[in-house]
PDB file of N, CA and C in Angstrom:
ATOM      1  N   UNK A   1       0.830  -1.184   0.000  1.00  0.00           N
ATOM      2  CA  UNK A   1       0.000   0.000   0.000  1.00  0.00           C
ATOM      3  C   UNK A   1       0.877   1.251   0.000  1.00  0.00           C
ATOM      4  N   UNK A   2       0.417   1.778  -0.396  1.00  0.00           N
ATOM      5  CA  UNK A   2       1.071   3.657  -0.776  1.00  0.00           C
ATOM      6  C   UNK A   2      -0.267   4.677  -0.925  1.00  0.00           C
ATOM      7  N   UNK A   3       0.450   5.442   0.256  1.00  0.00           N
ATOM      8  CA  UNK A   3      -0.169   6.439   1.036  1.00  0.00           C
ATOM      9  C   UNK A   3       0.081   8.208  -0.022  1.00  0.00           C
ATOM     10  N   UNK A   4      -0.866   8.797  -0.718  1.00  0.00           N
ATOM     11  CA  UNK A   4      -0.172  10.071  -0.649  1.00  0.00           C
ATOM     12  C   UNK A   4      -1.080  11.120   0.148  1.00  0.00           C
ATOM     13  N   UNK A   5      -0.259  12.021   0.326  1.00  0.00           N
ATOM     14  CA  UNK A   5      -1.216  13.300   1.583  1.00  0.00           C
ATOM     15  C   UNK A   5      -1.055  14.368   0.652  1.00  0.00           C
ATOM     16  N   UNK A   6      -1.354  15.486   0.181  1.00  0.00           N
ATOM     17  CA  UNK A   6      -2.072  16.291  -0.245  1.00  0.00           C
ATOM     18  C   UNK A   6      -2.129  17.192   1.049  1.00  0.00           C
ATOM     19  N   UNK A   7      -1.052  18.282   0.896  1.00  0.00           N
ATOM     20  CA  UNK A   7      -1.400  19.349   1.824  1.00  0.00           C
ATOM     21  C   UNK A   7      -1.633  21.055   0.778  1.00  0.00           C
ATOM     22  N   UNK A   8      -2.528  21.600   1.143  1.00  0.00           N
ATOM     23  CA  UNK A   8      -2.584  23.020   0.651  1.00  0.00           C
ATOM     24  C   UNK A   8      -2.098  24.457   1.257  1.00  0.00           C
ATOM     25  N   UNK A   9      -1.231  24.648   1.016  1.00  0.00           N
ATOM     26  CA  UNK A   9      -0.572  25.729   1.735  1.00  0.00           C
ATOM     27  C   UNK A   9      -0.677  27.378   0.991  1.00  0.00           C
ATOM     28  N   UNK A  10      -1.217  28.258   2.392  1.00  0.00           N
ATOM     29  CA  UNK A  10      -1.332  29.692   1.928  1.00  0.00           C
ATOM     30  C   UNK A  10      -0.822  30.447   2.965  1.00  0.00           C
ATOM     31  N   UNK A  11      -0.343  30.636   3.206  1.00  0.00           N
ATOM     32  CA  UNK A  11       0.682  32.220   3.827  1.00  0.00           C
ATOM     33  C   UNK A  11       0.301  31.487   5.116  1.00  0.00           C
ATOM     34  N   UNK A  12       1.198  30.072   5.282  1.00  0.00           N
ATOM     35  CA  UNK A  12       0.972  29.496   7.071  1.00  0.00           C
ATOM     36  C   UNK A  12       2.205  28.858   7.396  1.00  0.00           C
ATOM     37  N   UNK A  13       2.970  29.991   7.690  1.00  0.00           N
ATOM     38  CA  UNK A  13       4.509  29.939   7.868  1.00  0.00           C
ATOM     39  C   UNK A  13       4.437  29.330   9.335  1.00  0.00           C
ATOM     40  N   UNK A  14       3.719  29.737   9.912  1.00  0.00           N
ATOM     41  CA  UNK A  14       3.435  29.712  11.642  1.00  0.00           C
ATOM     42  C   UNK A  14       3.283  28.249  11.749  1.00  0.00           C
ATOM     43  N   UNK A  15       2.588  27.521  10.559  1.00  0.00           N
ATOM     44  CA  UNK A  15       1.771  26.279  11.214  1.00  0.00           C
ATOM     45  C   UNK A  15       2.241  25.093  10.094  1.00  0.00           C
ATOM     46  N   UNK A  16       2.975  25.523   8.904  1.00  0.00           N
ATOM     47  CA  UNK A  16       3.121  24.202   8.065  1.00  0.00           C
ATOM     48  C   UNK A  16       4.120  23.044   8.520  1.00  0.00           C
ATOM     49  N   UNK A  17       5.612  23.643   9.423  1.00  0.00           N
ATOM     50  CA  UNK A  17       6.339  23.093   9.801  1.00  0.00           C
ATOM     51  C   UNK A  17       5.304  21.903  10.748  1.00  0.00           C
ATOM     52  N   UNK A  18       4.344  22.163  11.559  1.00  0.00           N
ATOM     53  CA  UNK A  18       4.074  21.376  12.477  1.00  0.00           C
ATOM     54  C   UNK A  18       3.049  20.086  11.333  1.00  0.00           C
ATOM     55  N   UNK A  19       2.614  20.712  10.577  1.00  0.00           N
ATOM     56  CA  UNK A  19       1.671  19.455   9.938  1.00  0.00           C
ATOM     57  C   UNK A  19       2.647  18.725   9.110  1.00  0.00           C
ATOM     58  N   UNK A  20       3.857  19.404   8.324  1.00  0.00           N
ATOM     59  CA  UNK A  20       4.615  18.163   7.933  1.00  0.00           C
ATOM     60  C   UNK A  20       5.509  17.493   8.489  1.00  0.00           C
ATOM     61  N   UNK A  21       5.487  17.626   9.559  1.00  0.00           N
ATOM     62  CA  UNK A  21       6.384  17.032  10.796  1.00  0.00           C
ATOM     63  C   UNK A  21       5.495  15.999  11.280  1.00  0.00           C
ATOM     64  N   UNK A  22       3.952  15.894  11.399  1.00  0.00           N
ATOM     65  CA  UNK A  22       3.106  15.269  11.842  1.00  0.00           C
ATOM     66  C   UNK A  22       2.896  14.278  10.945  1.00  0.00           C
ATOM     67  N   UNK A  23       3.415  14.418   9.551  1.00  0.00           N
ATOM     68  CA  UNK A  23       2.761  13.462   8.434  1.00  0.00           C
ATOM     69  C   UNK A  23       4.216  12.479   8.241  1.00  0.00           C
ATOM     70  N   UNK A  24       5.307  13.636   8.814  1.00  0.00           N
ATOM     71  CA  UNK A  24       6.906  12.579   8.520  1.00  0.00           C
ATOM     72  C   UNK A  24       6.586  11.757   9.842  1.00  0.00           C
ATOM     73  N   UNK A  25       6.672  12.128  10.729  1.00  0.00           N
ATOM     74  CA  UNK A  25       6.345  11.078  12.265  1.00  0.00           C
ATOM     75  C   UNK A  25       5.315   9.936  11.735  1.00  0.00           C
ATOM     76  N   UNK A  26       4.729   9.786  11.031  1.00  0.00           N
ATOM     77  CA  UNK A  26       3.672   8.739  11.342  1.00  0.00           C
ATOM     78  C   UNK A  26       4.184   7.226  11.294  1.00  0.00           C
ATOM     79  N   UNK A  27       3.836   6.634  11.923  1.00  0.00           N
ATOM     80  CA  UNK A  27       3.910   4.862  12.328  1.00  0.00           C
ATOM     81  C   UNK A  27       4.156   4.033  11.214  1.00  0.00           C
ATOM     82  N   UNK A  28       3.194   4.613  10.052  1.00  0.00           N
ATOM     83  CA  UNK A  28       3.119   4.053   8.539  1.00  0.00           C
ATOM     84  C   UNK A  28       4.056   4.980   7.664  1.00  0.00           C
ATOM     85  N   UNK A  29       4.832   4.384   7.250  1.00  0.00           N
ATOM     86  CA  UNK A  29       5.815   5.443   6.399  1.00  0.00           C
ATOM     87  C   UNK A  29       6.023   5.457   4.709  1.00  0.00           C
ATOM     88  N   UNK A  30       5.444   4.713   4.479  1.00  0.00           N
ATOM     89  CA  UNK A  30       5.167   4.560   2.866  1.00  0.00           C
ATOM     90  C   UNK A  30       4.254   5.321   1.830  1.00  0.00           C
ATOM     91  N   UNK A  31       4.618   6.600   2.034  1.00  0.00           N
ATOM     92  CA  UNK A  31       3.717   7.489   1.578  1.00  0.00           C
ATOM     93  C   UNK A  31       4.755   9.004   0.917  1.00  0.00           C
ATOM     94  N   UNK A  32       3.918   9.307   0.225  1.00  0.00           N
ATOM     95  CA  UNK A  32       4.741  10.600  -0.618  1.00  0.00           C
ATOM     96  C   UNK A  32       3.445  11.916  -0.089  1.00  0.00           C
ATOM     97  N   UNK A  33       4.487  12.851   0.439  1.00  0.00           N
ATOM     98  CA  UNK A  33       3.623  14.247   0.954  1.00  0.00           C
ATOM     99  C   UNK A  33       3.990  15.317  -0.118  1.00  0.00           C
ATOM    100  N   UNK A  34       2.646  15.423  -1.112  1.00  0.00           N
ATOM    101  CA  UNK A  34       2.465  16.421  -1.718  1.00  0.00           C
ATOM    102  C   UNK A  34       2.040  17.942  -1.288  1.00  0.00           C
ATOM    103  N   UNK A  35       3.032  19.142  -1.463  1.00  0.00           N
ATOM    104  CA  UNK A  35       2.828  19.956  -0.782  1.00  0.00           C
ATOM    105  C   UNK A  35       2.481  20.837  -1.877  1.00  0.00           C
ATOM    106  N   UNK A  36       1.266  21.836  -1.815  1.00  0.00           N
ATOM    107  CA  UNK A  36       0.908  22.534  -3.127  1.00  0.00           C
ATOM    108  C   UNK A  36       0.709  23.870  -2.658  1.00  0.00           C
ATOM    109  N   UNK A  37       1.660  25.012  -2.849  1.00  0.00           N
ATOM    110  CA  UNK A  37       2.001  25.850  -2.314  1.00  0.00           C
ATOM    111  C   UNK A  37       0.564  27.155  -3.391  1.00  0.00           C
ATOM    112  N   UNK A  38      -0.106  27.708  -3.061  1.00  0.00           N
ATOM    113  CA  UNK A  38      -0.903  28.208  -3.026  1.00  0.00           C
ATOM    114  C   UNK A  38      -0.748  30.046  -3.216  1.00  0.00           C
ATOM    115  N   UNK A  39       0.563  30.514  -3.741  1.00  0.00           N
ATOM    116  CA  UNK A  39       0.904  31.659  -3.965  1.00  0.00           C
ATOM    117  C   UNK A  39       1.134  32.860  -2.757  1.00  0.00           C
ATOM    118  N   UNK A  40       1.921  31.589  -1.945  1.00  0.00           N
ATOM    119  CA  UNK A  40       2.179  32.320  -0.545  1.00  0.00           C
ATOM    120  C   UNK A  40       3.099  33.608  -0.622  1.00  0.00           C
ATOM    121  N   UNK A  41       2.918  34.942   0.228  1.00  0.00           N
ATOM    122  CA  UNK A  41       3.347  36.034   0.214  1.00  0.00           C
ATOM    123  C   UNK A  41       4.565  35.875   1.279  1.00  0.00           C
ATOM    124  N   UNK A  42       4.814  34.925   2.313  1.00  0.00           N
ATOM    125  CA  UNK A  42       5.223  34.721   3.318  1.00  0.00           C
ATOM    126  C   UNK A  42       6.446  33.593   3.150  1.00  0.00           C
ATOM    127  N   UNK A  43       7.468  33.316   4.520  1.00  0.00           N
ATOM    128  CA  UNK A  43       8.417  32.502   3.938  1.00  0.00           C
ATOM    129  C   UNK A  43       7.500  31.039   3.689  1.00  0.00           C
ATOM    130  N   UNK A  44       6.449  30.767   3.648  1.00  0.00           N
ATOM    131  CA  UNK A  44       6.305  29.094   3.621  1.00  0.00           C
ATOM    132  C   UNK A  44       7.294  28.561   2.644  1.00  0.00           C
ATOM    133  N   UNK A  45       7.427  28.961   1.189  1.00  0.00           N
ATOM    134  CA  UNK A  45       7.837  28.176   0.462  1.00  0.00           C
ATOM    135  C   UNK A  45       9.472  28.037   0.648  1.00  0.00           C
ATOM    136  N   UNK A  46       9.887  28.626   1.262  1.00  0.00           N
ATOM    137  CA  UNK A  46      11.526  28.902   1.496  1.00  0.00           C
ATOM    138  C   UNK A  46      11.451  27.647   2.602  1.00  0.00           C
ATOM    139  N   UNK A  47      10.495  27.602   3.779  1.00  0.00           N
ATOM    140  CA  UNK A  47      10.819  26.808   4.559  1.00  0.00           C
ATOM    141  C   UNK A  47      10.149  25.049   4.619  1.00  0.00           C
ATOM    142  N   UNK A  48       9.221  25.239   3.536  1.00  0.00           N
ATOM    143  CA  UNK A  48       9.224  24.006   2.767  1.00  0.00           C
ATOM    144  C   UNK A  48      10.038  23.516   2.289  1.00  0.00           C
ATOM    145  N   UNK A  49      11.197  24.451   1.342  1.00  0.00           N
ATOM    146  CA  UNK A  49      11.875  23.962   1.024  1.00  0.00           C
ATOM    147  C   UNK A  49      13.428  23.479   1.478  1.00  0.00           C
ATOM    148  N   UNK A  50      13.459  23.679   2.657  1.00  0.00           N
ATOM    149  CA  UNK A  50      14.544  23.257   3.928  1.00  0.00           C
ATOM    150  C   UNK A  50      13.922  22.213   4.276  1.00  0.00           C
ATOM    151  N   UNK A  51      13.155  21.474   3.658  1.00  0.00           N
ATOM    152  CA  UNK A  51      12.717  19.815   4.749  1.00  0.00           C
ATOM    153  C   UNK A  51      13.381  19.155   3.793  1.00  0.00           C
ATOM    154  N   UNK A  52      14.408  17.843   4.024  1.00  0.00           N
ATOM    155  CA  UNK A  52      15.154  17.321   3.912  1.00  0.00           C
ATOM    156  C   UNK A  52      14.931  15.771   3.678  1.00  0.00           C
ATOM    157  N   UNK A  53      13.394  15.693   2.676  1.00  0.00           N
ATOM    158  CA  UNK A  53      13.259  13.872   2.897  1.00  0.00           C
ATOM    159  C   UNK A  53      12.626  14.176   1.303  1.00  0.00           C
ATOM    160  N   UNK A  54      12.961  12.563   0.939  1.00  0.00           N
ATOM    161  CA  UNK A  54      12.935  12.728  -0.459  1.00  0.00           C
ATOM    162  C   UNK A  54      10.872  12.706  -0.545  1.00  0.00           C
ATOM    163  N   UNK A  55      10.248  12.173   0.373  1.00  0.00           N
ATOM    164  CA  UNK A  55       8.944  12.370  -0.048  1.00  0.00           C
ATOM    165  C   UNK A  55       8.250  13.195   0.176  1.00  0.00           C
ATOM    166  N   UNK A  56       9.028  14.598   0.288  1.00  0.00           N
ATOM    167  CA  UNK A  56       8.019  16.028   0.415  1.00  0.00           C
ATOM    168  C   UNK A  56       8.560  16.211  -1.295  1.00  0.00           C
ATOM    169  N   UNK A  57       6.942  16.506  -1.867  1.00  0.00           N
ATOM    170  CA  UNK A  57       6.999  17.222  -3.291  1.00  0.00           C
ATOM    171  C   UNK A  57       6.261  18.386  -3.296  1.00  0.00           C
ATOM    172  N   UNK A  58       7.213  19.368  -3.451  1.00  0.00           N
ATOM    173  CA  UNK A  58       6.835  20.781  -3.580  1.00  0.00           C
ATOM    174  C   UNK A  58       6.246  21.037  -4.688  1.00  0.00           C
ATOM    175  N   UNK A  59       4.857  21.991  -5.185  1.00  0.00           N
ATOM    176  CA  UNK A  59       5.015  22.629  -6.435  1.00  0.00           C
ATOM    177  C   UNK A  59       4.052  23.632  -6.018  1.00  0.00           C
ATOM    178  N   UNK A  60       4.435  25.102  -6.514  1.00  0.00           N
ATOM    179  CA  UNK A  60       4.226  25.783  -6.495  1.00  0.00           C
ATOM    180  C   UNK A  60       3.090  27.063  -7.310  1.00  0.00           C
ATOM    181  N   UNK A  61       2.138  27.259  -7.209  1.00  0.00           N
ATOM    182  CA  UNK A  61       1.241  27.882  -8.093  1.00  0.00           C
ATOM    183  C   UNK A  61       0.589  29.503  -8.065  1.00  0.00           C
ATOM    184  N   UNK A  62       0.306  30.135  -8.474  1.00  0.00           N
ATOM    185  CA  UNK A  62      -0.128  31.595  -8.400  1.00  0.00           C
ATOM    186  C   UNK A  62      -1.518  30.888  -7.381  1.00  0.00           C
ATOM    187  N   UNK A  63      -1.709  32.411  -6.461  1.00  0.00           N
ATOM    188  CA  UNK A  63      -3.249  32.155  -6.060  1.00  0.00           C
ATOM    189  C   UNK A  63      -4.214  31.607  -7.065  1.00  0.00           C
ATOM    190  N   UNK A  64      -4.652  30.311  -6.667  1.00  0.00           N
ATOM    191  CA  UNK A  64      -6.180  29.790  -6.813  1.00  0.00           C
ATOM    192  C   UNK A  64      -7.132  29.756  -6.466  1.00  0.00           C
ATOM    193  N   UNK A  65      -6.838  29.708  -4.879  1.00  0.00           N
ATOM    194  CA  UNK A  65      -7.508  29.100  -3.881  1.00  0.00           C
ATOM    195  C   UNK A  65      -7.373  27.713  -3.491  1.00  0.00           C
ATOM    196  N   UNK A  66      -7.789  26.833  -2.312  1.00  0.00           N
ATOM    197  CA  UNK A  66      -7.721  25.591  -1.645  1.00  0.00           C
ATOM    198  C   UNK A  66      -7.787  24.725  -2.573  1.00  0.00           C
ATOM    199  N   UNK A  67      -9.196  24.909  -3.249  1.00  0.00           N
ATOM    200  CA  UNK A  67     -10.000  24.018  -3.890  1.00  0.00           C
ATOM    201  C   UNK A  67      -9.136  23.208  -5.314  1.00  0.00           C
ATOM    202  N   UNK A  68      -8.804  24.646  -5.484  1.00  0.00           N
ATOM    203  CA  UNK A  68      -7.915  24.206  -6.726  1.00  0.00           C
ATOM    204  C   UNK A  68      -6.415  23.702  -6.445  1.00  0.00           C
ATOM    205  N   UNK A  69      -5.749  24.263  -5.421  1.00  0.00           N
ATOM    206  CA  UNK A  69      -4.499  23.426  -4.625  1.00  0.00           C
ATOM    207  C   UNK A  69      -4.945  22.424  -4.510  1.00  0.00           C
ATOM    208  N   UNK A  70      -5.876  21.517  -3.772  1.00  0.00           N
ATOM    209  CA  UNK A  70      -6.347  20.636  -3.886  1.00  0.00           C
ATOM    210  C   UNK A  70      -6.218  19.256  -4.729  1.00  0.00           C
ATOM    211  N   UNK A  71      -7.390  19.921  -5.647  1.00  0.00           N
ATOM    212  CA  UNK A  71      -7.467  19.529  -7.146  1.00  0.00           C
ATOM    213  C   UNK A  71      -5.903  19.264  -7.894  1.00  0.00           C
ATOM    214  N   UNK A  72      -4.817  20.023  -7.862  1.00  0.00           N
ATOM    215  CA  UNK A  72      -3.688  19.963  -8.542  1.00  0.00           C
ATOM    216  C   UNK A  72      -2.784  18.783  -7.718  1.00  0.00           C
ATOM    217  N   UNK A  73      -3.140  18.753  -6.472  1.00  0.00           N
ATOM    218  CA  UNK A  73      -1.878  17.611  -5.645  1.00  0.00           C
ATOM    219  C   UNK A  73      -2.855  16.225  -5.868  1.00  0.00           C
ATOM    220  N   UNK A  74      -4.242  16.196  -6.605  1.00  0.00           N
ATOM    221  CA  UNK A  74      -4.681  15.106  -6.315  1.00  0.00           C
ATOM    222  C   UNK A  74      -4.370  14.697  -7.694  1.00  0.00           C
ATOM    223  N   UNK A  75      -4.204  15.228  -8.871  1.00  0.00           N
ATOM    224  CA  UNK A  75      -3.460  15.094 -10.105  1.00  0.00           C
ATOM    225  C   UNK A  75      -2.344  14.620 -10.257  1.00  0.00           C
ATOM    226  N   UNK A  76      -1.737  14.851  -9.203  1.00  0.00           N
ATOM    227  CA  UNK A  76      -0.038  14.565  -8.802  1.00  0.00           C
ATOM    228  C   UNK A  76       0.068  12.818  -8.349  1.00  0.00           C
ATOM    229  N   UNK A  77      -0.825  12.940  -7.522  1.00  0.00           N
ATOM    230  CA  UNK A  77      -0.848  11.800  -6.796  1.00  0.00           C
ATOM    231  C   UNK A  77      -0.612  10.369  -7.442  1.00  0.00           C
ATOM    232  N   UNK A  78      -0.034   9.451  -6.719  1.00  0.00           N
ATOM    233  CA  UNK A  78       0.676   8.186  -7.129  1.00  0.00           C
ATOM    234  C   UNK A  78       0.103   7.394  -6.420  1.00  0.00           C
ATOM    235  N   UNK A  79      -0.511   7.904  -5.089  1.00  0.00           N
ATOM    236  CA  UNK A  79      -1.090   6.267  -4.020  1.00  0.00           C
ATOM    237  C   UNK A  79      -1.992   5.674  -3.901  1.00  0.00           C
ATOM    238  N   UNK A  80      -2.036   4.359  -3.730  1.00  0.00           N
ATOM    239  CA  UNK A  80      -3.796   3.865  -3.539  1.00  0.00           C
ATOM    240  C   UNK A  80      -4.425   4.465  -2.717  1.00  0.00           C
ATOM    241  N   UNK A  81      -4.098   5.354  -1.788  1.00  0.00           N
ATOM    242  CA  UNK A  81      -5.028   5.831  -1.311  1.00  0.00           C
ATOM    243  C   UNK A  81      -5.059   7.391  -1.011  1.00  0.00           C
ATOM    244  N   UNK A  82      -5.553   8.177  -0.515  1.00  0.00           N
ATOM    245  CA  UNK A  82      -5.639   9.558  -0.746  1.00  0.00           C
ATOM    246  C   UNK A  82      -5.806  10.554   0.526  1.00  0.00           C
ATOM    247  N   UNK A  83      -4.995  11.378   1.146  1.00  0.00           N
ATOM    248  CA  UNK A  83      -5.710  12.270   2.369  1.00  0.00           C
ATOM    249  C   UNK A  83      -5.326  13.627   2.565  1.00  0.00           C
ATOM    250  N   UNK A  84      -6.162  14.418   2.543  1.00  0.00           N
ATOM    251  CA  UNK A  84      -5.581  15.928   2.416  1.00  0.00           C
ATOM    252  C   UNK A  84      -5.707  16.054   4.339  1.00  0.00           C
ATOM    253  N   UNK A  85      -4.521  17.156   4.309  1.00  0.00           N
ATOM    254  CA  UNK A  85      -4.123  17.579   5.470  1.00  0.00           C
ATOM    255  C   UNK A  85      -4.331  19.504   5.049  1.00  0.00           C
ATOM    256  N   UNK A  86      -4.640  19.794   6.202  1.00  0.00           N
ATOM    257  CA  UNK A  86      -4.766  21.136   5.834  1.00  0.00           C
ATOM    258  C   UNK A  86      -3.809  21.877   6.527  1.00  0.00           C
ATOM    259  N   UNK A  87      -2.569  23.025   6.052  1.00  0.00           N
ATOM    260  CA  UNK A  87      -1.537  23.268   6.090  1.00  0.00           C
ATOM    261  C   UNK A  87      -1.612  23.724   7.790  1.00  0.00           C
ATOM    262  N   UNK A  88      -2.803  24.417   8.430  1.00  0.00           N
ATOM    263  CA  UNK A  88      -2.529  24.615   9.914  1.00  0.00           C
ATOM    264  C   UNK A  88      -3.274  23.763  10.785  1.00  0.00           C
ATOM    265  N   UNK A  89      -3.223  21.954  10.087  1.00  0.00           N
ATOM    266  CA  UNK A  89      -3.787  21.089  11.309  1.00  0.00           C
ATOM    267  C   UNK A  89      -2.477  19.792  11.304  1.00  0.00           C
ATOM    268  N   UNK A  90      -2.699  19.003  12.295  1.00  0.00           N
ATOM    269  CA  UNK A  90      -1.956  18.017  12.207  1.00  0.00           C
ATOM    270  C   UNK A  90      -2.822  16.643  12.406  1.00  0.00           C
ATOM    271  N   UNK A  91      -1.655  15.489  12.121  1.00  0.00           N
ATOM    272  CA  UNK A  91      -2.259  14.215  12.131  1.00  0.00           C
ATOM    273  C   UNK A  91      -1.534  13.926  13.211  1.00  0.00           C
ATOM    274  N   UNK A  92      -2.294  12.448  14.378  1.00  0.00           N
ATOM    275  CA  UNK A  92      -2.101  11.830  15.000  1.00  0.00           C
ATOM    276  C   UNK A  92      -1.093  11.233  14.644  1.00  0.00           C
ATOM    277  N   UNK A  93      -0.061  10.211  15.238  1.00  0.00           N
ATOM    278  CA  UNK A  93       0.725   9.640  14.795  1.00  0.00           C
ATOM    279  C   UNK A  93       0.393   8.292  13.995  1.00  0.00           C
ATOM    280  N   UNK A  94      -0.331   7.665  14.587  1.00  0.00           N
ATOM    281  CA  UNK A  94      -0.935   6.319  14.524  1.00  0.00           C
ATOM    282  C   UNK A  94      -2.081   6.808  13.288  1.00  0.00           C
ATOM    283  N   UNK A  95      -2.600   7.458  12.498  1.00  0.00           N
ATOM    284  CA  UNK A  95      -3.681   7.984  12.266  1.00  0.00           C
ATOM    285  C   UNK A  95      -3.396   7.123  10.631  1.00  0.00           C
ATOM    286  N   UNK A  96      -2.728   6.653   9.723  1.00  0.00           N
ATOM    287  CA  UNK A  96      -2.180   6.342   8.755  1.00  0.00           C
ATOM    288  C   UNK A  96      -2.059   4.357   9.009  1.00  0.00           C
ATOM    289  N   UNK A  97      -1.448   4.422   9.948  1.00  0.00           N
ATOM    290  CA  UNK A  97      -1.560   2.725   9.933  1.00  0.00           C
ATOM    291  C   UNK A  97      -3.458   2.548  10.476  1.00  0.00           C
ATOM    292  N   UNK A  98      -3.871   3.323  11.215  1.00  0.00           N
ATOM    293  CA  UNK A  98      -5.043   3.189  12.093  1.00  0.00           C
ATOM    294  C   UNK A  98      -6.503   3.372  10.734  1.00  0.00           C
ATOM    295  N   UNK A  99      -5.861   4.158   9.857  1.00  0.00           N
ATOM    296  CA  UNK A  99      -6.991   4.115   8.935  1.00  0.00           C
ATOM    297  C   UNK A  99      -7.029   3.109   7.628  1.00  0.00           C
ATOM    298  N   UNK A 100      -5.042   2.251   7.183  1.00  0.00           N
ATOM    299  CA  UNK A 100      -5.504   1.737   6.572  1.00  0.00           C
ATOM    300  C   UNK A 100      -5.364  -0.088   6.795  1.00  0.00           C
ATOM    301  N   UNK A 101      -5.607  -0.096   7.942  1.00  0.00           N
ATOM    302  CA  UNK A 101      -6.301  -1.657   8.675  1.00  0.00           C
ATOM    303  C   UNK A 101      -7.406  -1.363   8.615  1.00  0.00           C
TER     304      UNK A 101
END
């Protein structure tokens, strides 16, 4: 099984470090974190791009909005299965093996 996450990011410098830290921690590790940067004014994309694991995929787009960040990382996507994270929440640790038993 292969996991991808789908995060949408807009000017949440404050809070992205903690949700992709929450999605690298998880129990289940076979998964690629698509990060779809949303035409941030702020450092997010500078400090997205200081994470250091080959399964954060950055790409970057003019304002759309969510919907369409969204829409573009689920285009991207490679895994059987699918979960958007929203750039200022986090996941449980266990939350990835726990959903796909």
């Amino acid at each position: 099984m292969f996991l991808s996450v789908i995060i949408p990011s807009y000017n949440h410098e404050k809070y992205i470090a903690e949700a992709i830290n929450s999605v690298l921690a998880q129990s289940f590790q076979n998964f690629e974190l698509i990060i779809i940067d949303d035409g941030s004014k702020d450092s997010s994309v500078e400090l997205i791009k200081s994470i250091n694991d080959p399964r954060v995929k950055l790409t970057t787009q003019e304002n759309q909005g969510a919907h369409n960040a969204i829409n573009n990382g689920l285009k991207l996507a490679q895994g059987d299965y699918l979960t958007i994270l929203n750039s200022d929440d986090s996941f449980h640790e266990d939350r990835f093996s726990e959903c796909l038993d």
